[in-house]
N, C-alpha and C. Protein backbone atom coordinates (compact mmCIF):
# COMPACT_ATOMS: atom_id res chain seq x y z
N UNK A 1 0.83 -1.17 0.00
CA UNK A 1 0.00 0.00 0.00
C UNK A 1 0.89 1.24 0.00
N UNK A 2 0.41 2.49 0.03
CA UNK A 2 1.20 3.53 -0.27
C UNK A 2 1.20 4.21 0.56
N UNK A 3 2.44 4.52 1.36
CA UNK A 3 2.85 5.37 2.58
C UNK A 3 2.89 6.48 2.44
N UNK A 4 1.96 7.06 2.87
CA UNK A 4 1.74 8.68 2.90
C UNK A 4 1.52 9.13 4.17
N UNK A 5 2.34 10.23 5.00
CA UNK A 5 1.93 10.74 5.86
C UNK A 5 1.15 11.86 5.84
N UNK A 6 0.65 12.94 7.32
CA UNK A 6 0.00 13.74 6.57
C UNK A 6 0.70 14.57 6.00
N UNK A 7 1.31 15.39 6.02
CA UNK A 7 2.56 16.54 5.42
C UNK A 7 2.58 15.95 3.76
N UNK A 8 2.39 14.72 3.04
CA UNK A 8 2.59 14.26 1.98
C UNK A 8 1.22 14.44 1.64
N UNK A 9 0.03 14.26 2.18
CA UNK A 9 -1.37 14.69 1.94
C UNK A 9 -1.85 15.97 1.80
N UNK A 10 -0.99 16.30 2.52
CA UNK A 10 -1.27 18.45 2.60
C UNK A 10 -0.50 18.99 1.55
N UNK A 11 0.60 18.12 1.08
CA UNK A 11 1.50 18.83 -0.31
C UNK A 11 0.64 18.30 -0.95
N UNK A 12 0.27 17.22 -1.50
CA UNK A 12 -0.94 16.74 -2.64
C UNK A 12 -1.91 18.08 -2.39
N UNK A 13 -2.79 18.19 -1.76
CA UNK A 13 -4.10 18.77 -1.75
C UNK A 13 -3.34 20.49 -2.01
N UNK A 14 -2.31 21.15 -1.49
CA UNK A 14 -2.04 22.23 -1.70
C UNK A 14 -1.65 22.32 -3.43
N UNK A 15 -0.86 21.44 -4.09
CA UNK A 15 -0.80 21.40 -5.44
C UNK A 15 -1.85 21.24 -6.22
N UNK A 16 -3.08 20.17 -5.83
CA UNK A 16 -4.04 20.30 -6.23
C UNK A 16 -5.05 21.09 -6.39
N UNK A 17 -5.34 21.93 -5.10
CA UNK A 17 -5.92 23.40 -4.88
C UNK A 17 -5.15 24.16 -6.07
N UNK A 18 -3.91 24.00 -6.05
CA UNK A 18 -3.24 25.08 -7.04
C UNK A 18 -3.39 24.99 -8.62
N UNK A 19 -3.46 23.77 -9.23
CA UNK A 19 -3.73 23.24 -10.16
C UNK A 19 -5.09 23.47 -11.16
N UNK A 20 -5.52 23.05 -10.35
CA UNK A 20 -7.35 22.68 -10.55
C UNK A 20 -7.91 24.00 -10.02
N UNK A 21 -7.88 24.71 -9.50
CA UNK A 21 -8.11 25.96 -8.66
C UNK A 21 -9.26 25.33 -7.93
N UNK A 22 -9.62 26.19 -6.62
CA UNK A 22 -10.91 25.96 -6.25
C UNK A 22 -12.12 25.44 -6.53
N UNK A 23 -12.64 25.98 -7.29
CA UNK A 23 -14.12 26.35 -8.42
C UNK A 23 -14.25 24.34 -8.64
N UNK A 24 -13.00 23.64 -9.30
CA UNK A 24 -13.29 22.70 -9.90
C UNK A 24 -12.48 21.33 -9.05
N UNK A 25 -11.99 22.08 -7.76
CA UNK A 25 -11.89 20.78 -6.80
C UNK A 25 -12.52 19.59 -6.55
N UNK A 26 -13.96 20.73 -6.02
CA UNK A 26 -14.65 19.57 -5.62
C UNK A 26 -15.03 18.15 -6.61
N UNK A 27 -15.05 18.53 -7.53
CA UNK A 27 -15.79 17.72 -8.79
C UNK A 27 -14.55 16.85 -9.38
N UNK A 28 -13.51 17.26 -9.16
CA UNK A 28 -11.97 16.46 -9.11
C UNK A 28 -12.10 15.16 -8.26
N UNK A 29 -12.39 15.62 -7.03
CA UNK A 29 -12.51 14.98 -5.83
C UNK A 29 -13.47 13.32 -6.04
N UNK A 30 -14.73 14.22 -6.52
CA UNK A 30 -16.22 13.67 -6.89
C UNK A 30 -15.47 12.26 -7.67
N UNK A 31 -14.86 12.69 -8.74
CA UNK A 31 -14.26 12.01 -10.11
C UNK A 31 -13.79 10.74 -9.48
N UNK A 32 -12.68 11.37 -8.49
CA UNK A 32 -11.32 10.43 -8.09
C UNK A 32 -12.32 9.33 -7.23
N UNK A 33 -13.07 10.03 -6.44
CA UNK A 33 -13.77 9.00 -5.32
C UNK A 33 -14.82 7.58 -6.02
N UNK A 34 -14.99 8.30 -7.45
CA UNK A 34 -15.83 7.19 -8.24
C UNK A 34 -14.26 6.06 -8.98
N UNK A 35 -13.52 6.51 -9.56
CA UNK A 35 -12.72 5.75 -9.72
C UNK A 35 -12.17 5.13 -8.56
N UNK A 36 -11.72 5.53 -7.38
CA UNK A 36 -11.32 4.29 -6.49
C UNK A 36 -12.25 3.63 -6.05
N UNK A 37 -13.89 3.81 -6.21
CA UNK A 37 -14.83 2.68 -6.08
C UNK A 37 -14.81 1.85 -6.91
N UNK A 38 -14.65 2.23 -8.19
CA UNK A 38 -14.63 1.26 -9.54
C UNK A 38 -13.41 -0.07 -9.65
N UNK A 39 -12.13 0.91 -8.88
CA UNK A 39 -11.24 -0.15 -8.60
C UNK A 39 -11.22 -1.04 -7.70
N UNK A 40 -11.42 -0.31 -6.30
CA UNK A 40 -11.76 -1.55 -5.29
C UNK A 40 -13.02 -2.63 -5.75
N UNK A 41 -13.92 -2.21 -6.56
CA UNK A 41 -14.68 -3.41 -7.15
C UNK A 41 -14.19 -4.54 -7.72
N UNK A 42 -13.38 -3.49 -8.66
CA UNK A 42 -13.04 -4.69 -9.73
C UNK A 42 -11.93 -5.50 -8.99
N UNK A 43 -11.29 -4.99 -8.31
CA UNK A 43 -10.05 -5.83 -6.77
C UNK A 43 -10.75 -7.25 -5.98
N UNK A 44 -12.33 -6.50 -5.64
CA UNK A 44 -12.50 -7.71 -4.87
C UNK A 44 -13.41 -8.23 -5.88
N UNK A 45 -14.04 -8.57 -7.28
CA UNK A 45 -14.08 -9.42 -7.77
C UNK A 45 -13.17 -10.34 -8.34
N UNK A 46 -11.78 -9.76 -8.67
CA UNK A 46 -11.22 -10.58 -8.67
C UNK A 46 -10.72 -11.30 -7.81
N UNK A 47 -10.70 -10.52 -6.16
CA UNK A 47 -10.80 -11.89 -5.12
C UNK A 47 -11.67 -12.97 -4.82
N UNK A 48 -12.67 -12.37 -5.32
CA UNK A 48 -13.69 -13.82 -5.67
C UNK A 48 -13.18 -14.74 -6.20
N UNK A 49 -13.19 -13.99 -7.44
CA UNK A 49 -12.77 -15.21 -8.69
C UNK A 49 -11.84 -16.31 -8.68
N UNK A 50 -11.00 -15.18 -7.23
CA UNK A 50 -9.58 -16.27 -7.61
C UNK A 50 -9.97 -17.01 -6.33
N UNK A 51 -10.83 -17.03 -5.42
CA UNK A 51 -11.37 -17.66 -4.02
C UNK A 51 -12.48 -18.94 -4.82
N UNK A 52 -12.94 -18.23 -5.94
CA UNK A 52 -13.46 -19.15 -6.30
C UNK A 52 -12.44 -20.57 -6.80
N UNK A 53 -12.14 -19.77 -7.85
CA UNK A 53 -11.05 -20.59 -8.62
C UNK A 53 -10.10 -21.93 -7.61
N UNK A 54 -9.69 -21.42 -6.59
CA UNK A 54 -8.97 -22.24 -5.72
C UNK A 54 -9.88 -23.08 -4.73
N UNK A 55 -11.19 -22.82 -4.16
CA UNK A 55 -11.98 -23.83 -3.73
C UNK A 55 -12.17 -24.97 -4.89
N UNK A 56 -12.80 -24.61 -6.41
CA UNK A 56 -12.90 -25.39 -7.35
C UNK A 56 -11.45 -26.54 -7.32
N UNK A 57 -10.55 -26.15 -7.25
CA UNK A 57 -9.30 -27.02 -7.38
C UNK A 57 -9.40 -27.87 -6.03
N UNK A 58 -9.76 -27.28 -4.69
CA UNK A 58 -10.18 -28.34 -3.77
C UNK A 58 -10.67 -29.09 -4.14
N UNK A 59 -12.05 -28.87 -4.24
CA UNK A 59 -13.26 -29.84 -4.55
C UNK A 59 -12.68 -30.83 -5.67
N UNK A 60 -11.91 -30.52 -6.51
CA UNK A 60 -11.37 -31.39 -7.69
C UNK A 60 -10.42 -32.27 -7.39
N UNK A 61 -9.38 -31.75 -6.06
CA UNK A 61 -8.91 -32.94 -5.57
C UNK A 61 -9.60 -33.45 -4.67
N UNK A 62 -10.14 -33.33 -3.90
CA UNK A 62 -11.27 -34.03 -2.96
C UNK A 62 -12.02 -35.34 -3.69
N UNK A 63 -12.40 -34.97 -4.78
CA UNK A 63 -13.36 -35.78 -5.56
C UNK A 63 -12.23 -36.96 -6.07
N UNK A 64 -10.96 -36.42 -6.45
CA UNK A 64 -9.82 -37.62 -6.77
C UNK A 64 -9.63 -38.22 -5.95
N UNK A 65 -9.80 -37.67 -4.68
CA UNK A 65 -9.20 -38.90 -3.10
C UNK A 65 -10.32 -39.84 -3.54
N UNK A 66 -11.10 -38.81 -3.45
CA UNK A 66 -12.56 -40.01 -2.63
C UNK A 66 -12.56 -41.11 -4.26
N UNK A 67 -12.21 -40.76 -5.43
CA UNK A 67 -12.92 -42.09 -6.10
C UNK A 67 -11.78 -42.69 -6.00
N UNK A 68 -10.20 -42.29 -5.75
CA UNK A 68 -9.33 -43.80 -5.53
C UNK A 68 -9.38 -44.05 -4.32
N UNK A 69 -9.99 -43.94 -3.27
CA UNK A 69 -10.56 -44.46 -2.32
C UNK A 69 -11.32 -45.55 -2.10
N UNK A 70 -12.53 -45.27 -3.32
CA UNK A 70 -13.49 -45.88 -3.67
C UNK A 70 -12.73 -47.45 -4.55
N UNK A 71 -12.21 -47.00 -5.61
CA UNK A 71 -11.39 -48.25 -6.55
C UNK A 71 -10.67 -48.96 -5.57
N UNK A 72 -9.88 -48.30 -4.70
CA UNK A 72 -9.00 -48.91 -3.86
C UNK A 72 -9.86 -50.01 -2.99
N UNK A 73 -10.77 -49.79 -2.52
CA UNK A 73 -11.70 -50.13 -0.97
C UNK A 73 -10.66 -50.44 0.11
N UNK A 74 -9.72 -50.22 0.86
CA UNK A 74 -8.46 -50.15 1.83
C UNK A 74 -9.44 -51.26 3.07
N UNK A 75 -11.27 -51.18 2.68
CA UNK A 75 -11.62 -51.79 4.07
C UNK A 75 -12.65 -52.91 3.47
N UNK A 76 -12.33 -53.51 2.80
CA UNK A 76 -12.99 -54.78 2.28
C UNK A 76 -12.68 -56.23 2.80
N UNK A 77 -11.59 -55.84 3.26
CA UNK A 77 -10.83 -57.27 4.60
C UNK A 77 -11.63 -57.43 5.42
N UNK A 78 -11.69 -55.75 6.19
CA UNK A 78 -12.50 -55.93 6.97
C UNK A 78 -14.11 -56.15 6.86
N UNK A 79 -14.68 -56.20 5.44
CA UNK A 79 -16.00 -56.07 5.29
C UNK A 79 -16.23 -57.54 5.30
N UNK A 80 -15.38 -57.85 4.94
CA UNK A 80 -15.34 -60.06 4.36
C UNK A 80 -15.65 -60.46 5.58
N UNK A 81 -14.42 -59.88 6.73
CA UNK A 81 -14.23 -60.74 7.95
C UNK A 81 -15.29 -60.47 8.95
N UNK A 82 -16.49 -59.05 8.81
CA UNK A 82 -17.69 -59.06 9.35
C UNK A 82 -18.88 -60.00 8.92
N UNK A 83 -18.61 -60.71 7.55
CA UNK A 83 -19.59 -61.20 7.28
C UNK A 83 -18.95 -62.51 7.07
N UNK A 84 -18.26 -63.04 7.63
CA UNK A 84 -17.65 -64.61 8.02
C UNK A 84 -18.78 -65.31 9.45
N UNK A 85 -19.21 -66.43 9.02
CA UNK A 85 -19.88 -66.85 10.66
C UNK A 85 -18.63 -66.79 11.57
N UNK A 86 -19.31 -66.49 12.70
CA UNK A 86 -18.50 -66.81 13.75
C UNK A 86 -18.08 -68.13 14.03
N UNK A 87 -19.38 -69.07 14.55
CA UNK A 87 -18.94 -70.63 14.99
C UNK A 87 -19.35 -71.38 13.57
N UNK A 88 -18.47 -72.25 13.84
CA UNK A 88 -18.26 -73.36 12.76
C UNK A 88 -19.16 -73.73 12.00
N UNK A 89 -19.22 -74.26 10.60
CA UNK A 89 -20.60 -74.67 9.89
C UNK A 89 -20.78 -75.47 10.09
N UNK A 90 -20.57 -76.56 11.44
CA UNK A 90 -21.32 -78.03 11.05
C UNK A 90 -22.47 -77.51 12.33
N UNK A 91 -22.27 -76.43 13.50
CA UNK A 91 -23.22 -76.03 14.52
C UNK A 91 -23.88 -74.76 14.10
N UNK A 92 -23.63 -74.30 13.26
CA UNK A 92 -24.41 -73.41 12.21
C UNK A 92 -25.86 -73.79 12.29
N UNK A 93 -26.15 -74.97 11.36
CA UNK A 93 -27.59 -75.39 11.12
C UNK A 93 -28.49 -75.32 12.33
N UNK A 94 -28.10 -76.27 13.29
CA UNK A 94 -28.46 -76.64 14.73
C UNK A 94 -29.07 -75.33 15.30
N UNK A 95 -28.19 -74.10 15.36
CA UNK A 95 -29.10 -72.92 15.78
C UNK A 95 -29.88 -72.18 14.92
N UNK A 96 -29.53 -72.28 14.00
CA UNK A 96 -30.59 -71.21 13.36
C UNK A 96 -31.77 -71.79 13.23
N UNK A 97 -32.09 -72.99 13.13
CA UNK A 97 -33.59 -74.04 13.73
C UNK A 97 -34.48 -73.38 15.06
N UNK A 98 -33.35 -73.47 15.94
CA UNK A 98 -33.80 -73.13 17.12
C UNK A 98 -34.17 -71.82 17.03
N UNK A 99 -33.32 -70.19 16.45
CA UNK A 99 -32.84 -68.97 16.68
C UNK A 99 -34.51 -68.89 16.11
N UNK A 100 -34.97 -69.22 14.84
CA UNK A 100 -36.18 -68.77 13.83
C UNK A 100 -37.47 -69.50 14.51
N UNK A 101 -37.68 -70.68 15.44
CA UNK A 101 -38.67 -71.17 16.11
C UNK A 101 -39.07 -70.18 17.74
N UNK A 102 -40.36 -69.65 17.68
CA UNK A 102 -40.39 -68.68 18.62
C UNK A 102 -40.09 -69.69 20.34
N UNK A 103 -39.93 -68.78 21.45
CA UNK A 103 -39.62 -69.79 22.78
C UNK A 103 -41.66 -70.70 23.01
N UNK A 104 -41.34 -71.66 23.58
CA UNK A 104 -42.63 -72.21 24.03
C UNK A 104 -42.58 -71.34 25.33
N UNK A 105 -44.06 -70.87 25.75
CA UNK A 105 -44.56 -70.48 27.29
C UNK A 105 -44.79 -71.23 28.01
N UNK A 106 -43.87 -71.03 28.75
CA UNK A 106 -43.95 -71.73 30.10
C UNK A 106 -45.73 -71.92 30.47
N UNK A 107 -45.98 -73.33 31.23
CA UNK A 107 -47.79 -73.02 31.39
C UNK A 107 -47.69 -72.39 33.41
N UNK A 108 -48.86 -72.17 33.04
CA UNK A 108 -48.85 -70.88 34.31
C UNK A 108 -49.82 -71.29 34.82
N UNK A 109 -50.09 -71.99 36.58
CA UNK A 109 -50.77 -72.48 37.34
C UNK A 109 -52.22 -71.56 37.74
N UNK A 110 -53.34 -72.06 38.23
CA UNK A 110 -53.89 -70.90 38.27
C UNK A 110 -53.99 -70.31 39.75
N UNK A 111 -53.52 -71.65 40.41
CA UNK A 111 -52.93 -71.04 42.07
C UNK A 111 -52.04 -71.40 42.38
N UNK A 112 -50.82 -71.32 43.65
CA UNK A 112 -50.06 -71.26 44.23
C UNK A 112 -50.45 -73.10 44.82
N UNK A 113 -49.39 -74.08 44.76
CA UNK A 113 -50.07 -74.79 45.64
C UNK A 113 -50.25 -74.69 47.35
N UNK A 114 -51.06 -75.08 47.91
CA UNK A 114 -51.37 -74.55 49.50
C UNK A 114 -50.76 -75.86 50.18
N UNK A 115 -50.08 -76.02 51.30
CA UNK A 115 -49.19 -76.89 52.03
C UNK A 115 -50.15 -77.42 52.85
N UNK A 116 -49.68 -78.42 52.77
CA UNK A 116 -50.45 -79.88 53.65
C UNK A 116 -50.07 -79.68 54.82
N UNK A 117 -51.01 -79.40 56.17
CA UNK A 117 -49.99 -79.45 57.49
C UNK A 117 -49.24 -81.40 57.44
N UNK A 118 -48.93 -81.78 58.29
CA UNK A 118 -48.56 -82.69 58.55
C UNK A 118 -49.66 -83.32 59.43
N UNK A 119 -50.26 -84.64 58.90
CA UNK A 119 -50.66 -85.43 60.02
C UNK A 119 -52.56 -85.55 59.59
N UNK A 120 -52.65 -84.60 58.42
CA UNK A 120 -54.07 -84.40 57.98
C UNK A 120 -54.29 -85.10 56.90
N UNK A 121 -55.54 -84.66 56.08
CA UNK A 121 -55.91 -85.78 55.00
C UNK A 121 -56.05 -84.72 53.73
N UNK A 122 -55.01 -85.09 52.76
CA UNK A 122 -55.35 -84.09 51.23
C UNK A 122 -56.83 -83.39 51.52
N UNK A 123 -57.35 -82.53 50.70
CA UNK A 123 -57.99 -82.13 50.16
C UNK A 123 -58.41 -83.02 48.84
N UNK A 124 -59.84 -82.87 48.58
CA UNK A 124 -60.52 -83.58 47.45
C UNK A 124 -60.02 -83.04 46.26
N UNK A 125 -60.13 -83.39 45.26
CA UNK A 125 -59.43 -82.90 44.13
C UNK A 125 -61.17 -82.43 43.40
């Protein structure tokens, strides 16, 4: 950026006063203040562009990881060895009979049985 103190701002504006005379300062001024808007525009579109430009090159390698990622599969060992049975195939069959047949219910009394003192005679059935 451009180092100007004020003493370098007050020689500008005193040459310029002198130049331009009074009368047509202001409208000098007017001029200059539209051109450094025009430039700082066109400055930060091209910081876009180029913010753009360099996310795009992310995303473009991003997309290269991920599909030799994909060709590669680095975790397919492990996908095999999740879908290996655990116990052996000859006890394989044996449970899954059992695993797919729902449990039988227990049968459920409709009283408690009541205790015989000692020395008496059952109850009638």
């Amino acid at each position: 950026m451009i180092d100007l103190s004020w003493s370098h701002i007050l020689i500008v504006l005193v040459v310029a006063l002198v130049v331009v005379g009074p009368k047509d300062l202001p409208r000098l001024m007017h001029m200059i203040g539209r051109w450094m808007a025009k430039a700082r525009a066109m400055a930060d579109q091209f910081r876009k562009s180029f913010d753009e430009m360099s996310r795009q090159a992310e995303l473009d390698d991003l997309r290269k990881e991920i599909a030799a990622l994909r060709n590669e599969r680095p975790f397919a060992g492990i996908e095999q060895t999740l879908h290996e049975p655990v116990l052996p195939p000859d006890a394989a069959p044996h449970l899954e009979t059992h695993a797919l047949e729902p449990p039988e219910p227990e049968p459920v009394d409709a009283a408690p049985p009541v205790p015989i003192p000692p020395g008496s005679d059952p109850p009638p059935p």
